[in-house]
C-alpha atoms as a PDB file:
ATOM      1  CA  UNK A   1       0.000   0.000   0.000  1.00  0.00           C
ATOM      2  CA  UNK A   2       2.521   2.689   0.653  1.00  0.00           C
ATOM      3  CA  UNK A   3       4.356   1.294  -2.474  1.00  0.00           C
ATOM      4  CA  UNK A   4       1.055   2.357  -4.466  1.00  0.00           C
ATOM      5  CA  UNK A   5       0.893   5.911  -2.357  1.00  0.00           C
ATOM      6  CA  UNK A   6       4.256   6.481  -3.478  1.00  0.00           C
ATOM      7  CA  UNK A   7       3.229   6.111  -7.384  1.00  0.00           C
ATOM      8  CA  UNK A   8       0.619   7.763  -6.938  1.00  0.00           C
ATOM      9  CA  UNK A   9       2.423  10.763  -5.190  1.00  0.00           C
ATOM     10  CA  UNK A  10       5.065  10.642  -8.023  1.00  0.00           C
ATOM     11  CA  UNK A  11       2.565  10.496 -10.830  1.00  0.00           C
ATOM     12  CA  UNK A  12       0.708  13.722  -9.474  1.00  0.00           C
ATOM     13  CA  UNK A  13       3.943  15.420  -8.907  1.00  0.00           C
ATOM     14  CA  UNK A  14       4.503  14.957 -13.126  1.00  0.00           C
ATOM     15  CA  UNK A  15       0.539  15.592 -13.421  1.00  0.00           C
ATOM     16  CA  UNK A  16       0.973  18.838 -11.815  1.00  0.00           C
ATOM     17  CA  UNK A  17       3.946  20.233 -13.518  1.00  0.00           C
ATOM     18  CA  UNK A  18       2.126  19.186 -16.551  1.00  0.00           C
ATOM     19  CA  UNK A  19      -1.170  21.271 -15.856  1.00  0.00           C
ATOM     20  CA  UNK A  20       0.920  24.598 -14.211  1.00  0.00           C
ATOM     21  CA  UNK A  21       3.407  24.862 -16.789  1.00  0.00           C
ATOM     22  CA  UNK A  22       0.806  26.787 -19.731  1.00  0.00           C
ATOM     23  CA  UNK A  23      -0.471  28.606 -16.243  1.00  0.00           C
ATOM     24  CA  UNK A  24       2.596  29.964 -15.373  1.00  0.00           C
ATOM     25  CA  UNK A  25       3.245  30.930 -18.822  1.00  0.00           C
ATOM     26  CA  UNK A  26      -0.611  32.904 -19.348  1.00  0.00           C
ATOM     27  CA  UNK A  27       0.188  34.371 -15.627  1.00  0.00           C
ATOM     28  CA  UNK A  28       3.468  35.936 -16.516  1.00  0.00           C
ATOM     29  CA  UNK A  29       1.415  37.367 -19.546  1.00  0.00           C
ATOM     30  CA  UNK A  30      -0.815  38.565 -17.515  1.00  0.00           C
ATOM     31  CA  UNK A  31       0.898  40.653 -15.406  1.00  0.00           C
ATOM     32  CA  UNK A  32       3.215  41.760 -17.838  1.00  0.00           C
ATOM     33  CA  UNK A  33       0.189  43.582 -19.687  1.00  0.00           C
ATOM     34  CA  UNK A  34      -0.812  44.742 -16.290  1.00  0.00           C
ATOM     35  CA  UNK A  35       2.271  46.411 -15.628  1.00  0.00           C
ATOM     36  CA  UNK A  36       2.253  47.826 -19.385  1.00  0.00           C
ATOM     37  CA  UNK A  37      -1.474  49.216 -19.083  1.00  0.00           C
ATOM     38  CA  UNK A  38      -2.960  47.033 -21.405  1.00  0.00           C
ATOM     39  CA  UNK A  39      -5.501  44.595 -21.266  1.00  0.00           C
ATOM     40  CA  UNK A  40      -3.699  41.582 -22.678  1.00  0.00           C
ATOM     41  CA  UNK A  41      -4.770  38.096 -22.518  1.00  0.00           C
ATOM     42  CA  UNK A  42      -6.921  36.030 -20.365  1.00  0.00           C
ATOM     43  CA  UNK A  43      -4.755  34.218 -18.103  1.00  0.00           C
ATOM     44  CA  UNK A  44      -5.997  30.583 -19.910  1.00  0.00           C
ATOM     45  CA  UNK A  45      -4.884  31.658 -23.733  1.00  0.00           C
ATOM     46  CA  UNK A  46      -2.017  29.591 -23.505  1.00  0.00           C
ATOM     47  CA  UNK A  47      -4.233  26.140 -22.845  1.00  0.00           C
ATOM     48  CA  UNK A  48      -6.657  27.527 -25.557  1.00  0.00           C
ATOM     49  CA  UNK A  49      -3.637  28.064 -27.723  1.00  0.00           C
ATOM     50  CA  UNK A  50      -2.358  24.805 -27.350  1.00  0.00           C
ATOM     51  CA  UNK A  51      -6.140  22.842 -28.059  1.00  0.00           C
ATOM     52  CA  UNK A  52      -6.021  25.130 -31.212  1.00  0.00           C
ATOM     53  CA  UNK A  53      -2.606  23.563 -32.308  1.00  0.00           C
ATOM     54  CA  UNK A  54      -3.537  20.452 -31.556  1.00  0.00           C
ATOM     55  CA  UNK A  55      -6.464  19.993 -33.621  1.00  0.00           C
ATOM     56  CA  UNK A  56      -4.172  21.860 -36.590  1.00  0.00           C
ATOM     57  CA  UNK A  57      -3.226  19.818 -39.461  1.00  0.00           C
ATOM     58  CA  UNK A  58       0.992  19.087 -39.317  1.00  0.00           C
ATOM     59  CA  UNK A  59       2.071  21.029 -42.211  1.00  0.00           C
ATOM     60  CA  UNK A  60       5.710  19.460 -43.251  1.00  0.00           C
ATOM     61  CA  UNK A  61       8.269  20.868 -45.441  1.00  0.00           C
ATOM     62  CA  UNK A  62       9.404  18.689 -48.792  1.00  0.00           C
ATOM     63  CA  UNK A  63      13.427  18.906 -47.516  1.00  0.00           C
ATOM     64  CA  UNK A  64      11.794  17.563 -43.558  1.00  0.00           C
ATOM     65  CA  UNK A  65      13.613  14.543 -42.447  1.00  0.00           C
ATOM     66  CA  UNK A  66      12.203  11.927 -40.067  1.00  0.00           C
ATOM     67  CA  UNK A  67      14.379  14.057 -37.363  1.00  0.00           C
ATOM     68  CA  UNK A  68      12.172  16.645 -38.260  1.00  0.00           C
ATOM     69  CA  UNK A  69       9.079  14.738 -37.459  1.00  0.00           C
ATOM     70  CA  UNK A  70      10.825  12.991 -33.872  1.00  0.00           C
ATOM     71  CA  UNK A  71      12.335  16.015 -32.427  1.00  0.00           C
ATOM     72  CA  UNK A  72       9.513  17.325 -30.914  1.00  0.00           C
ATOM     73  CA  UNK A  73       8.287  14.193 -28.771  1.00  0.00           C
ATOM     74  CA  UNK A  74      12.253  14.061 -27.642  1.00  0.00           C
ATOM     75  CA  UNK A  75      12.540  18.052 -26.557  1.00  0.00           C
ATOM     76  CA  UNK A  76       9.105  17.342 -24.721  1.00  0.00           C
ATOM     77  CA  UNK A  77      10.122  14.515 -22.859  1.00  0.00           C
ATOM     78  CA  UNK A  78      13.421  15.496 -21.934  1.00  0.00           C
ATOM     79  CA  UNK A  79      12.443  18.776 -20.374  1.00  0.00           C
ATOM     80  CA  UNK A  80       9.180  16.769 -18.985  1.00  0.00           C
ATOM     81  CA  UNK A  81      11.300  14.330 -17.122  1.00  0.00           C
ATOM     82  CA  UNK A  82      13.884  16.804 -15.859  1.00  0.00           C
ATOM     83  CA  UNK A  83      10.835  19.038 -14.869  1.00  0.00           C
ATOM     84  CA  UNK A  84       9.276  16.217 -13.073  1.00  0.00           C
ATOM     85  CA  UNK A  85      12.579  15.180 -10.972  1.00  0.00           C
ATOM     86  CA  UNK A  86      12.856  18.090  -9.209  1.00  0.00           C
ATOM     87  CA  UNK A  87      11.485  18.187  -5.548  1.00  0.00           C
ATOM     88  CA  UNK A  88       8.632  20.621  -6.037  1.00  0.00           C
ATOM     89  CA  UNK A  89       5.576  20.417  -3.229  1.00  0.00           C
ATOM     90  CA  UNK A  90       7.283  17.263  -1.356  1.00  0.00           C
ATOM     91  CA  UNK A  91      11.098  15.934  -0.905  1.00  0.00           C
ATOM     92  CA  UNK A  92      11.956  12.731  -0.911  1.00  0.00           C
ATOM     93  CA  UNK A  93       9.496  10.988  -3.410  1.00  0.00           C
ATOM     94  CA  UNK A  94      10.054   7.525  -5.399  1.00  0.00           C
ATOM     95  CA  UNK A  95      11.775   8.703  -8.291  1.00  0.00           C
ATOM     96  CA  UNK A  96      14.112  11.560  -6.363  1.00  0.00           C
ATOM     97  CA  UNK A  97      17.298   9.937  -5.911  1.00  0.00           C
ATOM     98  CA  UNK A  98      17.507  10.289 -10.035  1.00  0.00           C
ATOM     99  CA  UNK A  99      16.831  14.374  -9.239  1.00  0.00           C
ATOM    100  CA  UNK A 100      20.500  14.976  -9.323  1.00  0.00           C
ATOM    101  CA  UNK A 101      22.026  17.915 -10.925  1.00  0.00           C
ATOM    102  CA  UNK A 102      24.191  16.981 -13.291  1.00  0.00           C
ATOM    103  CA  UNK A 103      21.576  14.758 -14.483  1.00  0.00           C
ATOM    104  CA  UNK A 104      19.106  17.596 -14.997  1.00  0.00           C
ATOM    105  CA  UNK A 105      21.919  19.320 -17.151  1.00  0.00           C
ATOM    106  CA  UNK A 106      21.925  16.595 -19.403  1.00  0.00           C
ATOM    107  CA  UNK A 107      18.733  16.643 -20.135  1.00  0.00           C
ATOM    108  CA  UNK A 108      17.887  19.611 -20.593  1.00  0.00           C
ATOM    109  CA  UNK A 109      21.452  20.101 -23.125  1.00  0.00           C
ATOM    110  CA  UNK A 110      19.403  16.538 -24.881  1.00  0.00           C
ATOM    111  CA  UNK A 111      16.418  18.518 -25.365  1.00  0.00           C
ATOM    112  CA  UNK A 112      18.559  21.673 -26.753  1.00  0.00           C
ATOM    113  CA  UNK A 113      20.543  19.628 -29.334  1.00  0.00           C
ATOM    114  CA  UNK A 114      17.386  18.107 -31.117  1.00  0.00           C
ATOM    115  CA  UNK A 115      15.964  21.518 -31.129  1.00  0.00           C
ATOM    116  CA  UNK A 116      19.063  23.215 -32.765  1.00  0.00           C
ATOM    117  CA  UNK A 117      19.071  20.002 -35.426  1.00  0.00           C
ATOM    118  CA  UNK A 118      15.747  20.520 -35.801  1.00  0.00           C
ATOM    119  CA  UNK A 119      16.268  23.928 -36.914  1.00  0.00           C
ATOM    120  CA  UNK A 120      19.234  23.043 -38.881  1.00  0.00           C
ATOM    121  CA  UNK A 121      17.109  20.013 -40.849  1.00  0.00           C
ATOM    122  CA  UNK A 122      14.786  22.139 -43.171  1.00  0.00           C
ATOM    123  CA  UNK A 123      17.381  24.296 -44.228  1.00  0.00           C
ATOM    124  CA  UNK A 124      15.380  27.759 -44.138  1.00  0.00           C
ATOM    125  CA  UNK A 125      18.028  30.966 -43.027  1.00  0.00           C
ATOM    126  CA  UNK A 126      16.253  31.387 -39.948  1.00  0.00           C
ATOM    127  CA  UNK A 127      16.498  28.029 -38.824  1.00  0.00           C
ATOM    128  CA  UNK A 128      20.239  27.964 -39.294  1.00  0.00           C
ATOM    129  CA  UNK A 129      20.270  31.595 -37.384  1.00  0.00           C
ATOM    130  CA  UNK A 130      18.906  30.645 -33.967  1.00  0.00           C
ATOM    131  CA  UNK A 131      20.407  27.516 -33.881  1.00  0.00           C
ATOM    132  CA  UNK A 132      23.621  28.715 -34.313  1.00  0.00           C
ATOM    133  CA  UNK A 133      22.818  31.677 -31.950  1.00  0.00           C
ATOM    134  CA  UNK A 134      21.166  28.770 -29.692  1.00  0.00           C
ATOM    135  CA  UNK A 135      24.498  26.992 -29.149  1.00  0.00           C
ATOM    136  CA  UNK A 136      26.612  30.281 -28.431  1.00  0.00           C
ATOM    137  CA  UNK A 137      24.294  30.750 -25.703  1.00  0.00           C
ATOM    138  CA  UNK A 138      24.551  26.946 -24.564  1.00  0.00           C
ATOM    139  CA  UNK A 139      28.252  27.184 -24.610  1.00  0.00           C
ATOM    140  CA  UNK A 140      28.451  29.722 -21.923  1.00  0.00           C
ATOM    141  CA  UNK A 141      25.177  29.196 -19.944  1.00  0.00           C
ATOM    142  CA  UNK A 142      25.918  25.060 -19.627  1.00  0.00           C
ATOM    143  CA  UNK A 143      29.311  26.333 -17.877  1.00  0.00           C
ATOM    144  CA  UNK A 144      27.835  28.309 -16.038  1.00  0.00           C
ATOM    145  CA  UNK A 145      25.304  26.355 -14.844  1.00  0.00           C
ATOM    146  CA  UNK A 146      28.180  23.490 -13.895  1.00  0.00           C
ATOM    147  CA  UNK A 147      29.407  26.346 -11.875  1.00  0.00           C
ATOM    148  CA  UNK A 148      26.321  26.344  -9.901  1.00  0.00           C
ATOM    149  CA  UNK A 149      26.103  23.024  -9.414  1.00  0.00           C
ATOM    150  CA  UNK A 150      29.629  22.824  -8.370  1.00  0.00           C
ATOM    151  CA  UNK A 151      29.342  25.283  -5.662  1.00  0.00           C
ATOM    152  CA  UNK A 152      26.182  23.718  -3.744  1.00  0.00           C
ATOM    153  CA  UNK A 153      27.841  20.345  -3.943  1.00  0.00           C
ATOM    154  CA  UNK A 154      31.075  21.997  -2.103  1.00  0.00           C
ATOM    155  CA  UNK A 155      28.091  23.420   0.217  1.00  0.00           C
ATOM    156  CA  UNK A 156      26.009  20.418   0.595  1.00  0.00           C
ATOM    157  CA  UNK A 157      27.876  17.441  -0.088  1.00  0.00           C
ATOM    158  CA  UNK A 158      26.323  16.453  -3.119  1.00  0.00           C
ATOM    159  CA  UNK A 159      24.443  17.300  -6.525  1.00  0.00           C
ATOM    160  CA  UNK A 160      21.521  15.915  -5.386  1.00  0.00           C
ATOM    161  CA  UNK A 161      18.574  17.921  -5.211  1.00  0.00           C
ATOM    162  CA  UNK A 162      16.599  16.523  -2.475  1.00  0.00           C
ATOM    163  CA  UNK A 163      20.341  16.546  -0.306  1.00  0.00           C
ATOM    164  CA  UNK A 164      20.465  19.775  -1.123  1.00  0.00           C
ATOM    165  CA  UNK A 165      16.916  20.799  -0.359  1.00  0.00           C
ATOM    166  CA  UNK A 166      17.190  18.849   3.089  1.00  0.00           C
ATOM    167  CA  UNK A 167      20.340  21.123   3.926  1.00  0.00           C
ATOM    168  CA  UNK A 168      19.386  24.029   3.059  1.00  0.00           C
ATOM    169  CA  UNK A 169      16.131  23.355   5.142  1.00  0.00           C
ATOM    170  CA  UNK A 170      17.896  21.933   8.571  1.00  0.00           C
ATOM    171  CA  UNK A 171      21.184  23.352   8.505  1.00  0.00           C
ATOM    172  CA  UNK A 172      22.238  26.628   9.594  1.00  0.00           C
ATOM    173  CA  UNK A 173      22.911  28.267   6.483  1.00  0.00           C
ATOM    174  CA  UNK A 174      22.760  31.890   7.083  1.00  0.00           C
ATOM    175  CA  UNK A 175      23.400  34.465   4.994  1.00  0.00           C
ATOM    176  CA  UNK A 176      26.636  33.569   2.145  1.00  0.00           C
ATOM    177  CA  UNK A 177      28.612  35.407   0.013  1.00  0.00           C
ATOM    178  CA  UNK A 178      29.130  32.002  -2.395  1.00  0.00           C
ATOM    179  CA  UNK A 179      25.255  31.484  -2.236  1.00  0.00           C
ATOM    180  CA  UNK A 180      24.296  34.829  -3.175  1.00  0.00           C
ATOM    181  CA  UNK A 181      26.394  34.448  -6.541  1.00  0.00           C
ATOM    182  CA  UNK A 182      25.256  31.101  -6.945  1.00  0.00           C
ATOM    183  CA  UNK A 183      22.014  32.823  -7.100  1.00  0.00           C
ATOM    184  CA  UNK A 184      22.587  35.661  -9.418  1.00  0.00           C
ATOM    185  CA  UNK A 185      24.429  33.060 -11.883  1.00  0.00           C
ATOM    186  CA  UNK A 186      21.187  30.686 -11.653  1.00  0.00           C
ATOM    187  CA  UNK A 187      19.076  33.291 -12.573  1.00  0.00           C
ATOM    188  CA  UNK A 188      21.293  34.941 -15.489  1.00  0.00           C
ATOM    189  CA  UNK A 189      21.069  30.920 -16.753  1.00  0.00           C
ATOM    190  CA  UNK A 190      17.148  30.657 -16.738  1.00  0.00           C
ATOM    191  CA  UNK A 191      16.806  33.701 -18.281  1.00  0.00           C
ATOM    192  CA  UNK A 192      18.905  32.987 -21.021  1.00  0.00           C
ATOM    193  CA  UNK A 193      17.806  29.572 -21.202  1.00  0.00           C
ATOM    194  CA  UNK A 194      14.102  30.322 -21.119  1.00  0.00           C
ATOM    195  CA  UNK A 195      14.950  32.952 -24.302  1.00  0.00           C
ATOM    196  CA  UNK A 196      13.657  35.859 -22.048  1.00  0.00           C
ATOM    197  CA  UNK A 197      14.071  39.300 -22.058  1.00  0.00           C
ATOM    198  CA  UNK A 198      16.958  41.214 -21.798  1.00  0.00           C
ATOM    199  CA  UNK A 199      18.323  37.899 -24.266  1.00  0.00           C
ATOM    200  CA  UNK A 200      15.512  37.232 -26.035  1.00  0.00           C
ATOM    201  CA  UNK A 201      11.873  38.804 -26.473  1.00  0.00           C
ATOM    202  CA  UNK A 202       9.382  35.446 -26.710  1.00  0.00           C
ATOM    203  CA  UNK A 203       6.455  37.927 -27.542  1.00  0.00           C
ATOM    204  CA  UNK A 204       8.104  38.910 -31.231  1.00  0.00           C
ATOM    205  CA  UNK A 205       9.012  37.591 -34.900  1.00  0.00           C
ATOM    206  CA  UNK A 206      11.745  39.632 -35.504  1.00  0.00           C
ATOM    207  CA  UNK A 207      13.965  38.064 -38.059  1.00  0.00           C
ATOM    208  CA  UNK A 208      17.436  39.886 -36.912  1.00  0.00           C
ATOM    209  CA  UNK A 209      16.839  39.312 -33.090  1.00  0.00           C
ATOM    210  CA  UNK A 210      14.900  36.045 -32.620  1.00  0.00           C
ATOM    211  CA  UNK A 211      16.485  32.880 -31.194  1.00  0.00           C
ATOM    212  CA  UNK A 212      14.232  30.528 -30.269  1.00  0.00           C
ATOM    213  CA  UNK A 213      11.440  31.345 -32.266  1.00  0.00           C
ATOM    214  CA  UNK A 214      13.441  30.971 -34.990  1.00  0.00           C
ATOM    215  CA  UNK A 215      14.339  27.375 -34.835  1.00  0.00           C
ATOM    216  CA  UNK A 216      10.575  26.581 -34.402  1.00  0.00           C
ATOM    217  CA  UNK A 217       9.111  28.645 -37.726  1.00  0.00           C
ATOM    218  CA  UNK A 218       8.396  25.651 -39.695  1.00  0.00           C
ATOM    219  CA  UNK A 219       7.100  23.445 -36.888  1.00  0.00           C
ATOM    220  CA  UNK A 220       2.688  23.989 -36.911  1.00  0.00           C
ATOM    221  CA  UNK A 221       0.096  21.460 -35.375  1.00  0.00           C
ATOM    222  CA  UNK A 222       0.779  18.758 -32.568  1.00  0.00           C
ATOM    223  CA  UNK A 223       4.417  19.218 -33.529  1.00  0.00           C
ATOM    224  CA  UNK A 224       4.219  23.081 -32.303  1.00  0.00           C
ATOM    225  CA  UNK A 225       2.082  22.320 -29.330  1.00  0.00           C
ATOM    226  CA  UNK A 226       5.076  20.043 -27.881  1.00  0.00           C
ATOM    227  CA  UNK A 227       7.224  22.559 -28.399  1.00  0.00           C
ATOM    228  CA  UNK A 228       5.223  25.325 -26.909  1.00  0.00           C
ATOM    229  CA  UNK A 229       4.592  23.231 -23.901  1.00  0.00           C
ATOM    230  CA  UNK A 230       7.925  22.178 -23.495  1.00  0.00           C
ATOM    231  CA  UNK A 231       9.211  25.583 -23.455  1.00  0.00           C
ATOM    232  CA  UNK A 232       6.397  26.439 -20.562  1.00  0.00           C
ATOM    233  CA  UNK A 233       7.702  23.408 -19.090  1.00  0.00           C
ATOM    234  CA  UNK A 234      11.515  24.709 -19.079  1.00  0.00           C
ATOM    235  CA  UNK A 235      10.592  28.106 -17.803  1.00  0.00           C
ATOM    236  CA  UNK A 236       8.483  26.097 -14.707  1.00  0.00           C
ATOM    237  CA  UNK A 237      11.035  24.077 -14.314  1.00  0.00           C
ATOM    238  CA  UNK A 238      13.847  26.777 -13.566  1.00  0.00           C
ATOM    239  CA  UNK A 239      11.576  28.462 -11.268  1.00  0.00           C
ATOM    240  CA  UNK A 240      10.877  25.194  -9.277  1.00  0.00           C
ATOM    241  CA  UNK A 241      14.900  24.530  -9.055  1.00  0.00           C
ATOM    242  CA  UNK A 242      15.632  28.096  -7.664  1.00  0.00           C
ATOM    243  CA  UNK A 243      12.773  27.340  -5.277  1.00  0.00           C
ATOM    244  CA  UNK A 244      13.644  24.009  -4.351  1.00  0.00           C
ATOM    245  CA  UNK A 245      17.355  25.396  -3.828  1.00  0.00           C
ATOM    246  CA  UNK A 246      17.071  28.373  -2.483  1.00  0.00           C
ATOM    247  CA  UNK A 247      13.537  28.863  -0.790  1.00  0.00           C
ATOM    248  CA  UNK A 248      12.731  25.245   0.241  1.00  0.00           C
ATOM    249  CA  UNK A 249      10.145  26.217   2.690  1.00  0.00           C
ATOM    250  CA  UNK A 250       6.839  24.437   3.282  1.00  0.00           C
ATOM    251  CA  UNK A 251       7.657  20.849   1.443  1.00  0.00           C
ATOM    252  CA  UNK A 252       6.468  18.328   2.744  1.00  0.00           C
ATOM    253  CA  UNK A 253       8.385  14.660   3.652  1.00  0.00           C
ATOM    254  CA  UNK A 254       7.607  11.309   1.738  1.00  0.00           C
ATOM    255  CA  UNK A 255       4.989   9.358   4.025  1.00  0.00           C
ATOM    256  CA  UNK A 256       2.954  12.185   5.333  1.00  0.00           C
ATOM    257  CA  UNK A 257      -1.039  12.342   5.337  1.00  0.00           C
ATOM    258  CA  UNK A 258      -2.672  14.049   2.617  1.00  0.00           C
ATOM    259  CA  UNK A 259      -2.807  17.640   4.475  1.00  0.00           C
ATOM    260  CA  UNK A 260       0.381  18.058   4.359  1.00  0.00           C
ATOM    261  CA  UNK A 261       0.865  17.078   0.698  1.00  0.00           C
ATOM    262  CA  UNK A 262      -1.582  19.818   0.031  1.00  0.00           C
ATOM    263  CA  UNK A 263      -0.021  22.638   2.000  1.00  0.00           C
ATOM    264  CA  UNK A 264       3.093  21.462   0.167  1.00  0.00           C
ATOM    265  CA  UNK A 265       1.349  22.404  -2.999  1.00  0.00           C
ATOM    266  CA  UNK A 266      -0.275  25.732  -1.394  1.00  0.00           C
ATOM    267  CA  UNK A 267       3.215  26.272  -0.885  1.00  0.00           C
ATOM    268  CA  UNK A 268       4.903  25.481  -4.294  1.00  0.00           C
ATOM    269  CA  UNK A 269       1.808  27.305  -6.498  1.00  0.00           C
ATOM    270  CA  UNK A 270       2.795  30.137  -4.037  1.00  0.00           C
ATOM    271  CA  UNK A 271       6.424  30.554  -4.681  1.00  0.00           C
ATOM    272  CA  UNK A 272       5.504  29.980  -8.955  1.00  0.00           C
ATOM    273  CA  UNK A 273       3.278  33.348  -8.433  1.00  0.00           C
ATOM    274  CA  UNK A 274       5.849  34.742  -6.787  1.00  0.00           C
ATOM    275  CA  UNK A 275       8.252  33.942  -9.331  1.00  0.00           C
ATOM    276  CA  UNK A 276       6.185  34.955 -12.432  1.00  0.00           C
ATOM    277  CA  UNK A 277       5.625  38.297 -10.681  1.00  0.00           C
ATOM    278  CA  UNK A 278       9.386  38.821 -10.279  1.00  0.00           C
ATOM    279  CA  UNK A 279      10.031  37.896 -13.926  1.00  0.00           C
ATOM    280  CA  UNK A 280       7.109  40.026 -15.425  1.00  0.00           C
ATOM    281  CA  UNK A 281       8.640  42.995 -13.285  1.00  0.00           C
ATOM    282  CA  UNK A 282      12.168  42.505 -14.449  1.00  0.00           C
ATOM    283  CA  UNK A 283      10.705  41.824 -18.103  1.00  0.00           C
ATOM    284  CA  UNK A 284       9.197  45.309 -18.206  1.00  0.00           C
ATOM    285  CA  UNK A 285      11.915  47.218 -16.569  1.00  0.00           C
ATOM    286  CA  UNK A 286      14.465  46.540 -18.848  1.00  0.00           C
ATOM    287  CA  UNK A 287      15.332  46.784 -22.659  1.00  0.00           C
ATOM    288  CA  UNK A 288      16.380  43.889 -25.156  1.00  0.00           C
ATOM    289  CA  UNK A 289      20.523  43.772 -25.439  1.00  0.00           C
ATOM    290  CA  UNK A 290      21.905  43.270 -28.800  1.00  0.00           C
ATOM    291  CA  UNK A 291      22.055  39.284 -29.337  1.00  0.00           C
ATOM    292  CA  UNK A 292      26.295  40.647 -29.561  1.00  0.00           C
ATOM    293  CA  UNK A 293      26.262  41.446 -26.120  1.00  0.00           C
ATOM    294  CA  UNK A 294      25.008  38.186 -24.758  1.00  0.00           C
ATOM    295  CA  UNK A 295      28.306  36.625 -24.156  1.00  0.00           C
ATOM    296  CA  UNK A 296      29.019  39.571 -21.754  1.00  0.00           C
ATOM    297  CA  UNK A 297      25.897  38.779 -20.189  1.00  0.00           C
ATOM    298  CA  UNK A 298      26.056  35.045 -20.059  1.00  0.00           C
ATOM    299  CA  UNK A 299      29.721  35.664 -18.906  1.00  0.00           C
ATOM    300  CA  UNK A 300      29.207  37.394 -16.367  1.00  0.00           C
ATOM    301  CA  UNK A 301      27.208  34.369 -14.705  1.00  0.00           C
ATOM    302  CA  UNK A 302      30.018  32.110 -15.450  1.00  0.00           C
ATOM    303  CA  UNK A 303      32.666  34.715 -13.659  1.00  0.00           C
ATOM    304  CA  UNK A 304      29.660  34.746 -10.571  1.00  0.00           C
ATOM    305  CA  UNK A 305      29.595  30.863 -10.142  1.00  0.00           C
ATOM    306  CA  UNK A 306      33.486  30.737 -10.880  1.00  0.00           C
ATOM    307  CA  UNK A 307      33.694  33.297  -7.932  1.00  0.00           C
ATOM    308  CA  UNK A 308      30.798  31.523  -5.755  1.00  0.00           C
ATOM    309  CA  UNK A 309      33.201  28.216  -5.851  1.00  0.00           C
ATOM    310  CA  UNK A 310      36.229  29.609  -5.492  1.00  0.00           C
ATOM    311  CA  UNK A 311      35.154  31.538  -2.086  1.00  0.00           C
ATOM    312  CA  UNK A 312      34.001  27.796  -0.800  1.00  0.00           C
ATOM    313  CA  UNK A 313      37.033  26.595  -1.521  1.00  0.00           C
ATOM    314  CA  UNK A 314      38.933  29.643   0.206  1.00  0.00           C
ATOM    315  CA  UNK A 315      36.592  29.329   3.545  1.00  0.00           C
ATOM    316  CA  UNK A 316      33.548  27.138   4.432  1.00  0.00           C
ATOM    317  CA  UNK A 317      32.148  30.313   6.032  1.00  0.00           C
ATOM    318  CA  UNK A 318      32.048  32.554   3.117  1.00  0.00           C
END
């Protein structure tokens, strides 16, 4: 029986990440038009947009190979799973001792190397521009993001996220230099990895500035819809790792009653509003770089986790 609760827990955790991910995406819409003085869209247009492209004939160029056809269902999945491992509204859960870092990483650099091929197959211009602007920006944010992983393993122990969670929950922490760059380098990562403003502008077509709407121009139907929800699923999914990381409060423990599951999910749809908020504010207050400037940007992170590591390594204290 508590075999079965387990499965059941686990299943609901991927259920859930599945169902908030096109919320968190219409939210941060939402707000963003608040804070602009428009009206904008009702905060369900991104599940209505996705039933639309799902009952959408696929529409496949004559040059499309069967990677073409596959990538989708592979860039879903990956970023699905990696979504799903993290510790969200409980720690500890069947399937968490796979939640480790590096792990995550992989996946998620999977799911970025079909996309790039995928833009690269057709051979349209604009496919070949974003993914080659898609792997400049992996080849200093995936260092970066080691970085980061590096220095809460020198912290914690290990690159496990529910180890990491635990600590950062019991353990007198306080108030770190080496954290507080970890931080700033995690969050220069997901925003160039979720192909946000000041990197990217998601909300625009433009042919000299777009990355990764640019890869996914030729995708339409089902094929799109994966995409879509897979990049709603990566920006969840960074939001839910700086939360499980850094803000860890209010998760509950593997074997609990059902109460405490629920405030555990209170909790976690909580700290996703919270999140969306910040990012719509920080979206509006600041202007699109040049896409020439983002390897000052993204290497700035990797100086900020280089420096975050190197202070552990100086003094546990710092």
């Amino acid at each position: 029986m508590a075999l079965i609760m387990d499965y059941l827990v686990q299943g609901g955790q991927m259920l859930l990440m599945l169902l908030l991910a096109p919320l968190l995406t219409g939210w941060v819409r939402v707000l963003k038009a608040q804070l602009l003085r428009r009206r904008g869209p009702s905060l369900l247009q991104p599940y209505r947009d996705l039933l639309k492209l799902l009952r959408k004939e696929v529409v496949l160029a004559d040059s499309a190979s069967w990677l073409f056809r596959v990538a989708p269902y592979i860039i879903f999945a990956a970023i699905w799973v990696a979504a799903s491992l993290i510790p969200t509204f409980a720690g500890g859960l069947l399937f968490n001792w796979t939640a480790d870092l590096i792990a995550i990483v992989a996946l998620l650099g999977a799911a970025r190397f079909f996309l790039a091929l995928a833009g690269l197959d057709v051979g349209t211009s604009f496919g070949g521009i974003g993914s080659s602007r898609e792997m400049m920006i992996a080849s200093l944010a995936e260092p970066a993001m080691l970085m980061v992983v590096f220095t809460l393993s020198l912290l914690a122990g290990s690159t496990g996220l529910t180890t990491v969670a635990h600590f950062m929950q019991v353990a007198d922490v306080g108030l770190r230099v080496s954290l507080a760059l970890a931080l700033l380098a995690l969050l220069m990562v997901a925003i160039a990895e979720n192909a946000r403003i000041p990197v990217d502008n998601p909300a625009t077509h433009l042919e000299l500035t777009m990355v990764h709407e640019a890869m996914v121009l030729e995708y339409s139907g089902r094929h799109l819809a994966l995409i879509e929800l897979a990049a709603s699923l990566k920006l969840l999914l960074y939001i839910s790792l700086i939360s499980c990381i850094f803000a860890p409060w209010g998760m509950a423990s593997v074997g609990e009653e059902g109460m405490v599951y629920l405030v555990g999910i209170a909790a976690y749809i909580g700290k996703l509003a919270v999140g969306g908020f910040l990012l719509a504010l920080f979206e509006t207050s600041i202007a699109k770089m040049r896409v020439f400037r983002v390897d000052q940007f993204l290497g700035a992170a990797l100086m900020l986790g280089l420096l975050g590591a190197l202070l552990l390594f100086v003094s546990r204290s710092l």
